[in-house]
PDB file of N, CA and C in Angstrom:
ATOM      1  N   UNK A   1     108.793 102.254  91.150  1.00  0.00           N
ATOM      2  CA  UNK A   1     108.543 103.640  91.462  1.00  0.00           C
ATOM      3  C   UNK A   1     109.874 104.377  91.528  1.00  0.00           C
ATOM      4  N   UNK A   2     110.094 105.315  90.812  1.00  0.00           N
ATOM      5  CA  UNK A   2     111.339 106.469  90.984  1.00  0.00           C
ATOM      6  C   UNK A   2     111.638 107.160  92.177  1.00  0.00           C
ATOM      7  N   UNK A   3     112.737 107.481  92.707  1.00  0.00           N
ATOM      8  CA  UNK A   3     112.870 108.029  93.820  1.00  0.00           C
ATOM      9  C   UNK A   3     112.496 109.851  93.208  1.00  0.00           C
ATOM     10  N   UNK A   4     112.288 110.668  94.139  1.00  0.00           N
ATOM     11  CA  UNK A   4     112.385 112.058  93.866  1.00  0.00           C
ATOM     12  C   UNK A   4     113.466 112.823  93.427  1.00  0.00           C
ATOM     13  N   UNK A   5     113.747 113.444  92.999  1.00  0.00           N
ATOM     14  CA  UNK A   5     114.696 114.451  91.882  1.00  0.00           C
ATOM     15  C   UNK A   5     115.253 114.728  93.340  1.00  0.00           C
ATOM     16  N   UNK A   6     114.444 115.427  94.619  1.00  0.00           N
ATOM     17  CA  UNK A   6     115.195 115.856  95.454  1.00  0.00           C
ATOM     18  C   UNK A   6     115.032 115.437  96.636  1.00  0.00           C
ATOM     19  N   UNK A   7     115.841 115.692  97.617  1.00  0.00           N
ATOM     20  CA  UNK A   7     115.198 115.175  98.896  1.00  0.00           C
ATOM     21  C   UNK A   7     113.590 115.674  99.399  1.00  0.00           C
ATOM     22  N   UNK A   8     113.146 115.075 100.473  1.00  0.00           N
ATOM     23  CA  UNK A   8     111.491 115.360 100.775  1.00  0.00           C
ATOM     24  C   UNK A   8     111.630 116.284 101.822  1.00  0.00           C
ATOM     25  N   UNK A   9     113.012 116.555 102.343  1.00  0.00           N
ATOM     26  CA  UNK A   9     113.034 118.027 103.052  1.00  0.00           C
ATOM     27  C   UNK A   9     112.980 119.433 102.041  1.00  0.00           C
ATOM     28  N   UNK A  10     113.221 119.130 100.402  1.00  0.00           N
ATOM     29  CA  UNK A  10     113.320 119.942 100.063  1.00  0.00           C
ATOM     30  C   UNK A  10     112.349 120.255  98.576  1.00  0.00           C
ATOM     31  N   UNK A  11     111.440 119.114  99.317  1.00  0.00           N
ATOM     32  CA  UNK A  11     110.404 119.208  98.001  1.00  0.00           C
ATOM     33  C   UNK A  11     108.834 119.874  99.014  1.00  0.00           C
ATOM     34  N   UNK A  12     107.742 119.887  98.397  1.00  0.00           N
ATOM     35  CA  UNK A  12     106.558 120.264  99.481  1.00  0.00           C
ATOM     36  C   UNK A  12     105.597 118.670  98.700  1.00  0.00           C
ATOM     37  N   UNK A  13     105.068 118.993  99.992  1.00  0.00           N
ATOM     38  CA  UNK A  13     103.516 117.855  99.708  1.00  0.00           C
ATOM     39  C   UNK A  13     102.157 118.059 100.022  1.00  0.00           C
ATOM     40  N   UNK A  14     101.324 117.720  99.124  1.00  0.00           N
ATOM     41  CA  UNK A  14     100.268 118.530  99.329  1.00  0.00           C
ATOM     42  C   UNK A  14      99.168 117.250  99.974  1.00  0.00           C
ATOM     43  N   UNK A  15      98.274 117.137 101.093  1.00  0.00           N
ATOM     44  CA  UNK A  15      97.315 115.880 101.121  1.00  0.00           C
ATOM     45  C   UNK A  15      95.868 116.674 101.023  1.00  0.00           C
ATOM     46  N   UNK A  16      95.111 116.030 100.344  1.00  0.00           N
ATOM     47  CA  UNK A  16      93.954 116.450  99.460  1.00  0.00           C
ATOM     48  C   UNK A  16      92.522 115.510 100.681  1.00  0.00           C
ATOM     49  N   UNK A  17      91.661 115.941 101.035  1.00  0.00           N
ATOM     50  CA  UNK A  17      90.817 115.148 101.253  1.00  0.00           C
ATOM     51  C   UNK A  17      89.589 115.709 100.841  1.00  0.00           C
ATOM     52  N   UNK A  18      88.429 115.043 100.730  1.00  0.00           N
ATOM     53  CA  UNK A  18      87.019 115.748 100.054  1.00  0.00           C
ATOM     54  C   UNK A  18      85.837 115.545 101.617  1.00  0.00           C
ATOM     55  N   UNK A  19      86.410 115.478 102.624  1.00  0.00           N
ATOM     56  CA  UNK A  19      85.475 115.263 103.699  1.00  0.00           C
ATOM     57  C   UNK A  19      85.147 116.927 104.334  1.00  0.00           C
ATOM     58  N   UNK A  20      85.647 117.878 103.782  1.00  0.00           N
ATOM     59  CA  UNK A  20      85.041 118.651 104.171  1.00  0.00           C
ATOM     60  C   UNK A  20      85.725 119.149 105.247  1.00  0.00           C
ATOM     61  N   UNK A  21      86.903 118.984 105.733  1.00  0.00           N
ATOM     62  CA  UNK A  21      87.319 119.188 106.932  1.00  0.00           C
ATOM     63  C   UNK A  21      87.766 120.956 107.039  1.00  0.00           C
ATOM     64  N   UNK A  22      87.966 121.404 107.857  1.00  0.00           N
ATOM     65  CA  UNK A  22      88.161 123.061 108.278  1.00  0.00           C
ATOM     66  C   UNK A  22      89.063 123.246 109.355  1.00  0.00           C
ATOM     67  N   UNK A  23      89.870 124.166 109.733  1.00  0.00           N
ATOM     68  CA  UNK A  23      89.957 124.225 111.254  1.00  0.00           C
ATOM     69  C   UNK A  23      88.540 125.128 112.111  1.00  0.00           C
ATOM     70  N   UNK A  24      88.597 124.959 113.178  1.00  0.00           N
ATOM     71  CA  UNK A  24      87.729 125.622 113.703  1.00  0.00           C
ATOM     72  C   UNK A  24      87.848 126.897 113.464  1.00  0.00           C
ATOM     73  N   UNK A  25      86.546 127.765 113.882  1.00  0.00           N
ATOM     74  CA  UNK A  25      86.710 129.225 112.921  1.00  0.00           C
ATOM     75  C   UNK A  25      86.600 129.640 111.577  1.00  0.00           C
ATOM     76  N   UNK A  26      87.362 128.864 110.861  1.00  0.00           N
ATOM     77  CA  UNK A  26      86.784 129.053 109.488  1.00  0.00           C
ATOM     78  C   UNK A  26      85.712 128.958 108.884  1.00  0.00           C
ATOM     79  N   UNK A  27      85.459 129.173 108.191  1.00  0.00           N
ATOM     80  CA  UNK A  27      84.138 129.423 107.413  1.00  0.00           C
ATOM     81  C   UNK A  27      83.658 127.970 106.782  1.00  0.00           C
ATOM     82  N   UNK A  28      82.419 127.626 107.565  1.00  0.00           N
ATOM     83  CA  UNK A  28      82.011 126.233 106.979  1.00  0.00           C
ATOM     84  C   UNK A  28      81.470 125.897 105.582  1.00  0.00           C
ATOM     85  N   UNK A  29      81.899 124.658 105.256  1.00  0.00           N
ATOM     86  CA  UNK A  29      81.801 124.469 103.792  1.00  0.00           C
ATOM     87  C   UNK A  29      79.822 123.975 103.406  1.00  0.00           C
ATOM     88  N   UNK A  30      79.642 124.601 102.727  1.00  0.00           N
ATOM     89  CA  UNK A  30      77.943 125.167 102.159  1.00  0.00           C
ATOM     90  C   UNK A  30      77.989 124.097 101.069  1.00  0.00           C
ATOM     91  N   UNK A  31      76.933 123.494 101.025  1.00  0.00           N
ATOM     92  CA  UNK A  31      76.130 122.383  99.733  1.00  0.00           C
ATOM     93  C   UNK A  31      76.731 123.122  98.427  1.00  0.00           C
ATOM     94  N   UNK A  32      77.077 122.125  97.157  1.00  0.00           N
ATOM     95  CA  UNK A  32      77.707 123.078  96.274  1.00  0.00           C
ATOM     96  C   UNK A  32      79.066 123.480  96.225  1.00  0.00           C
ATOM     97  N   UNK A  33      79.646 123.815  97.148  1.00  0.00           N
ATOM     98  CA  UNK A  33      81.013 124.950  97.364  1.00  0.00           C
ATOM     99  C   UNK A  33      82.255 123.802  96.726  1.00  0.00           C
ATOM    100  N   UNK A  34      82.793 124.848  96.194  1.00  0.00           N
ATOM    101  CA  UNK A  34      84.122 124.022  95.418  1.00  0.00           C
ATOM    102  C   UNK A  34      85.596 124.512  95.441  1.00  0.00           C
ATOM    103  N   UNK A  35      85.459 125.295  96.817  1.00  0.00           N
ATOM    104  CA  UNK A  35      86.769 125.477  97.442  1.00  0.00           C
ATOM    105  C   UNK A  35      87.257 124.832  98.127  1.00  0.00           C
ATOM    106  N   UNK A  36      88.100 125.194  98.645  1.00  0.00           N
ATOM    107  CA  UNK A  36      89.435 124.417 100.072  1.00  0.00           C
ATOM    108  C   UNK A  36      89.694 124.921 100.747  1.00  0.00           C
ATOM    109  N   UNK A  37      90.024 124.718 101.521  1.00  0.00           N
ATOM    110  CA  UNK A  37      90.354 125.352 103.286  1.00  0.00           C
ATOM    111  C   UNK A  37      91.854 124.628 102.898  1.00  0.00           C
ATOM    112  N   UNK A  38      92.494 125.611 103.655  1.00  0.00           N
ATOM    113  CA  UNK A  38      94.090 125.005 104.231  1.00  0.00           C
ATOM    114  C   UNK A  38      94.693 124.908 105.767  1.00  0.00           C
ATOM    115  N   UNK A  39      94.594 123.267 106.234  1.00  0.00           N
ATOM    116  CA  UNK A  39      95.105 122.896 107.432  1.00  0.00           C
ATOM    117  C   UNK A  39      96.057 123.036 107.348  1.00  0.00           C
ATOM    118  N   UNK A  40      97.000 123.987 108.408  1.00  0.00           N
ATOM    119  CA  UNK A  40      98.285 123.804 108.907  1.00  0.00           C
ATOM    120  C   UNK A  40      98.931 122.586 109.610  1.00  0.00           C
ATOM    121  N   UNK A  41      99.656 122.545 109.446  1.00  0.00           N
ATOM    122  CA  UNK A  41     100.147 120.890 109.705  1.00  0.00           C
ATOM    123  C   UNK A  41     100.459 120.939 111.479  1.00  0.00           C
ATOM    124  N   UNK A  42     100.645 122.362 112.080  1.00  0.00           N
ATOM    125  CA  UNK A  42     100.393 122.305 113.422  1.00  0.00           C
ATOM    126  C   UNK A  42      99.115 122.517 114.057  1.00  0.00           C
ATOM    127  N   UNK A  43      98.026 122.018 113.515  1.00  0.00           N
ATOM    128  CA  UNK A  43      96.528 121.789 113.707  1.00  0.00           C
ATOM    129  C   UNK A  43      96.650 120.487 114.281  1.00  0.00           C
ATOM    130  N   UNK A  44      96.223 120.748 115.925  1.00  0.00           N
ATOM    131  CA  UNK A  44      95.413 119.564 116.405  1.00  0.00           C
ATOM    132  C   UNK A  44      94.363 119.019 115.669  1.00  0.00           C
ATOM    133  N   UNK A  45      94.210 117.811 115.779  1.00  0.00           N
ATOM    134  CA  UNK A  45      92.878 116.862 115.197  1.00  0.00           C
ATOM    135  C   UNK A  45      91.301 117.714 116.209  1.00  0.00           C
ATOM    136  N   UNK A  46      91.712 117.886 117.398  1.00  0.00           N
ATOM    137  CA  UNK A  46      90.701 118.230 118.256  1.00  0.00           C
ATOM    138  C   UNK A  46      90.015 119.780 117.772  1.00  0.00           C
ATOM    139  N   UNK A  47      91.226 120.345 116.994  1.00  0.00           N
ATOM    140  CA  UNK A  47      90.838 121.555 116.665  1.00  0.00           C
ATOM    141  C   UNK A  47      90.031 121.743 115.092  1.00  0.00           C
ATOM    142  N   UNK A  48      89.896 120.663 114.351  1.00  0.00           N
ATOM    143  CA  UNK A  48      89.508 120.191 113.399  1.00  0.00           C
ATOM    144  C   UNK A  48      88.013 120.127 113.398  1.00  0.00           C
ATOM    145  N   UNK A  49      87.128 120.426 112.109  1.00  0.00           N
ATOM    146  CA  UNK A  49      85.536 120.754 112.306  1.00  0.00           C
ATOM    147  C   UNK A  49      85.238 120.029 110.620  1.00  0.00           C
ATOM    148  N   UNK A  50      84.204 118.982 110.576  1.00  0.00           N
ATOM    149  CA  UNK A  50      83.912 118.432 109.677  1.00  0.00           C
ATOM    150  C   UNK A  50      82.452 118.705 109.432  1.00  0.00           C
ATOM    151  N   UNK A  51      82.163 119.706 107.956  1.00  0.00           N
ATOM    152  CA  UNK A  51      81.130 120.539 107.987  1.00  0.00           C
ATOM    153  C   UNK A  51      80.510 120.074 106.797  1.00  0.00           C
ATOM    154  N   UNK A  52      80.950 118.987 106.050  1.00  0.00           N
ATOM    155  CA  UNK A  52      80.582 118.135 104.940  1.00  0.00           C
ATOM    156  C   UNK A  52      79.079 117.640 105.128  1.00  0.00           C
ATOM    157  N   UNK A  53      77.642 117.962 104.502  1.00  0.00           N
ATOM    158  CA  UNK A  53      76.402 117.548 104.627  1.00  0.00           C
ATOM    159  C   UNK A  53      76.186 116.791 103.462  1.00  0.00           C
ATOM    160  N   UNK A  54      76.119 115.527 103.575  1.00  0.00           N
ATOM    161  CA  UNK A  54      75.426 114.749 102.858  1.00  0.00           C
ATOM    162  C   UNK A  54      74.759 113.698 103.418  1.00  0.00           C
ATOM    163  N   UNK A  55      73.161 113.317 102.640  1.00  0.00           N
ATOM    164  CA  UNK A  55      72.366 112.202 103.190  1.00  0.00           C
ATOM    165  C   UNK A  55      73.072 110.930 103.178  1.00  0.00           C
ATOM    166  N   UNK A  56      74.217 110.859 102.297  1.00  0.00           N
ATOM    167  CA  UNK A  56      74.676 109.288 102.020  1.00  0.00           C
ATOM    168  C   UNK A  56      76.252 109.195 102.581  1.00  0.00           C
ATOM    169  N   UNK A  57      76.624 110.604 103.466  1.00  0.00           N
ATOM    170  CA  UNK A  57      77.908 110.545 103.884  1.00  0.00           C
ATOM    171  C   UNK A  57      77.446 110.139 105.600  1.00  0.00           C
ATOM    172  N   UNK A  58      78.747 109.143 105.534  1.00  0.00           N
ATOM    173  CA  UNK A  58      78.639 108.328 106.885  1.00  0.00           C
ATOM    174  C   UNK A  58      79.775 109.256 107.975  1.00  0.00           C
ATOM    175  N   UNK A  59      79.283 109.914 109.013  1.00  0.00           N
ATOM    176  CA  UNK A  59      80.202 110.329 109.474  1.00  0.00           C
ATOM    177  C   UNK A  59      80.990 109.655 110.973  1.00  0.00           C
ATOM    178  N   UNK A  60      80.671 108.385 110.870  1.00  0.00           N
ATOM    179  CA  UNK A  60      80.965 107.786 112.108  1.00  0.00           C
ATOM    180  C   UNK A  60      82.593 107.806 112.430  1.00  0.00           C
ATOM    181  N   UNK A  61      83.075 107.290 111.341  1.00  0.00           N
ATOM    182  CA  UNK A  61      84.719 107.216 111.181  1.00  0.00           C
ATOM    183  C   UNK A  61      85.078 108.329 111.335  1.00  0.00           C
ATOM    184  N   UNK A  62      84.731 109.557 110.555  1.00  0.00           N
ATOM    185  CA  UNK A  62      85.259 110.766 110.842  1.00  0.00           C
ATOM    186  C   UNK A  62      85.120 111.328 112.113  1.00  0.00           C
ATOM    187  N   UNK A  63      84.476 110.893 113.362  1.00  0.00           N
ATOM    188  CA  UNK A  63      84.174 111.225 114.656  1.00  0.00           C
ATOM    189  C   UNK A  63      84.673 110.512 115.569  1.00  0.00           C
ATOM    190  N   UNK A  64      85.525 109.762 115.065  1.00  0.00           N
ATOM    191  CA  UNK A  64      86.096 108.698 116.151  1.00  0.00           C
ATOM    192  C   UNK A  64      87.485 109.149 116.136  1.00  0.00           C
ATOM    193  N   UNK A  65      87.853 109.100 114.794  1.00  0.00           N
ATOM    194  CA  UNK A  65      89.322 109.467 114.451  1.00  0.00           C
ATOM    195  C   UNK A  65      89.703 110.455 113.205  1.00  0.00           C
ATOM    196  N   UNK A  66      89.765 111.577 113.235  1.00  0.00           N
ATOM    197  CA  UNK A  66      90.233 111.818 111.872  1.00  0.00           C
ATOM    198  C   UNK A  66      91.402 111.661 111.161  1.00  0.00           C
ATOM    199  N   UNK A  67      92.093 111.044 112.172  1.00  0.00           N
ATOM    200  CA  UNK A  67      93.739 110.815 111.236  1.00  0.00           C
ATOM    201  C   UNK A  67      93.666 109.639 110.956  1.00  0.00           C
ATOM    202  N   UNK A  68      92.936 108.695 111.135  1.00  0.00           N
ATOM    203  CA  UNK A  68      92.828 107.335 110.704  1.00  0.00           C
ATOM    204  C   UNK A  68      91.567 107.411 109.326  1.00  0.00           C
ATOM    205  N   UNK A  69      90.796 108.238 109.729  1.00  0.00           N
ATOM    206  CA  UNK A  69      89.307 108.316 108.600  1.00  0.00           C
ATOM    207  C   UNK A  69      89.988 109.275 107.081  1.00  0.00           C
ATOM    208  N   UNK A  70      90.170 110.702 107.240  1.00  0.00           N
ATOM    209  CA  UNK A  70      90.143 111.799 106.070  1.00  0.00           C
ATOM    210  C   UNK A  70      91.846 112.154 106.493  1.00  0.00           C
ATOM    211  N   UNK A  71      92.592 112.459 107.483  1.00  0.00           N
ATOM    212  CA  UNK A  71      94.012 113.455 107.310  1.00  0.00           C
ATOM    213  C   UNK A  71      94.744 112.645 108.236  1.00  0.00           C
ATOM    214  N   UNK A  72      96.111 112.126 107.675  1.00  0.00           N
ATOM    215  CA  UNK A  72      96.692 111.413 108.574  1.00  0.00           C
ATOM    216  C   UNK A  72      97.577 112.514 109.150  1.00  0.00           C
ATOM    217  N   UNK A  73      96.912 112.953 110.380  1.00  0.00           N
ATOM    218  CA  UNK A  73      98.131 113.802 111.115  1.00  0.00           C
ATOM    219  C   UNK A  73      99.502 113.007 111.208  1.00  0.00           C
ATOM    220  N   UNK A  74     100.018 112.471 111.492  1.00  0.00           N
ATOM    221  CA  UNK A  74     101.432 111.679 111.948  1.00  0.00           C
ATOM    222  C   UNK A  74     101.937 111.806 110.429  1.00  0.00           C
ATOM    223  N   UNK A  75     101.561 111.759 109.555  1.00  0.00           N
ATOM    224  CA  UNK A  75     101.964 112.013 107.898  1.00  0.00           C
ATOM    225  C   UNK A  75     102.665 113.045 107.518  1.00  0.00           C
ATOM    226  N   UNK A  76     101.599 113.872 108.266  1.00  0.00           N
ATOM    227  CA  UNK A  76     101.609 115.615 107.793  1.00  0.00           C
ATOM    228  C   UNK A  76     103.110 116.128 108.560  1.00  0.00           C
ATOM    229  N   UNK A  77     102.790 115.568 110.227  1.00  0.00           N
ATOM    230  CA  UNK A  77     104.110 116.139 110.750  1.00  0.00           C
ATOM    231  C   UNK A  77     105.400 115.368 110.578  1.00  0.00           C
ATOM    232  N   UNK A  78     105.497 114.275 109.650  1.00  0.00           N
ATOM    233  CA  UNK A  78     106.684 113.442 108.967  1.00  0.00           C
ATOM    234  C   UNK A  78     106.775 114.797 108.022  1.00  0.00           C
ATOM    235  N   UNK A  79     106.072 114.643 106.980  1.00  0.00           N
ATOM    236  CA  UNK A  79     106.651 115.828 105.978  1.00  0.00           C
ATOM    237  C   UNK A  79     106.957 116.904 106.274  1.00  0.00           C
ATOM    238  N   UNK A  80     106.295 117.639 107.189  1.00  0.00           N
ATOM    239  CA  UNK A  80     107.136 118.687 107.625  1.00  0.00           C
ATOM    240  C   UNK A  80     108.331 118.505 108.385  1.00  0.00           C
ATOM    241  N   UNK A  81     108.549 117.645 108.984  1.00  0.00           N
ATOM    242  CA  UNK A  81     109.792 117.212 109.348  1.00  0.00           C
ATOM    243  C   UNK A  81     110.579 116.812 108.277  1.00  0.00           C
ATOM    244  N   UNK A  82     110.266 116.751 106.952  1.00  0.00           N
ATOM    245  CA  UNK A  82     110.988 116.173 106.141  1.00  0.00           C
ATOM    246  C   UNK A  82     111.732 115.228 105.863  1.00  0.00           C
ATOM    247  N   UNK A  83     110.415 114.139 106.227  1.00  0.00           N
ATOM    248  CA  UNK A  83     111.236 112.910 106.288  1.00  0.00           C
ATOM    249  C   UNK A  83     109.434 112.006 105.544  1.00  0.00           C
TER     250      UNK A  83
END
């Protein structure tokens, strides 16, 4: 694997998940919908709302932990720390 052209303080990173996640307040994601919401990386997990409906989606993991299940918070605030 190649290292980056630049340092990771001075590049951005984007983490992608399909669970549907929101912060609270925002506008919940509807059957169909093929947009994105954007978590700020100073978003508590507690403040976090998982609005994803499906018959065959298991939401147990996502209710226990979401930085272990769909968004690794501790990730998010490495990269913004830039490291």
């Amino acid at each position: 694997m190649d290292r980056p052209a630049a340092p990771l303080a001075e590049g951005r990173l984007a983490l992608v998940t399909t669970a549907g996640l929101h912060v609270r307040g925002d506008r919940p994601f509807v059957a169909g919908e093929t947009r994105y919401r954007v978590v700020p990386t100073t978003v508590e997990a507690t403040d976090l709302v998982q609005s994803h409906t499906s018959l065959g989606f298991d939401r147990t993991a996502i209710r226990q932990d979401h930085a272990a299940a769909v968004l690794p918070a501790r990730r998010r605030r490495s990269a913004a720390a830039g490291r």
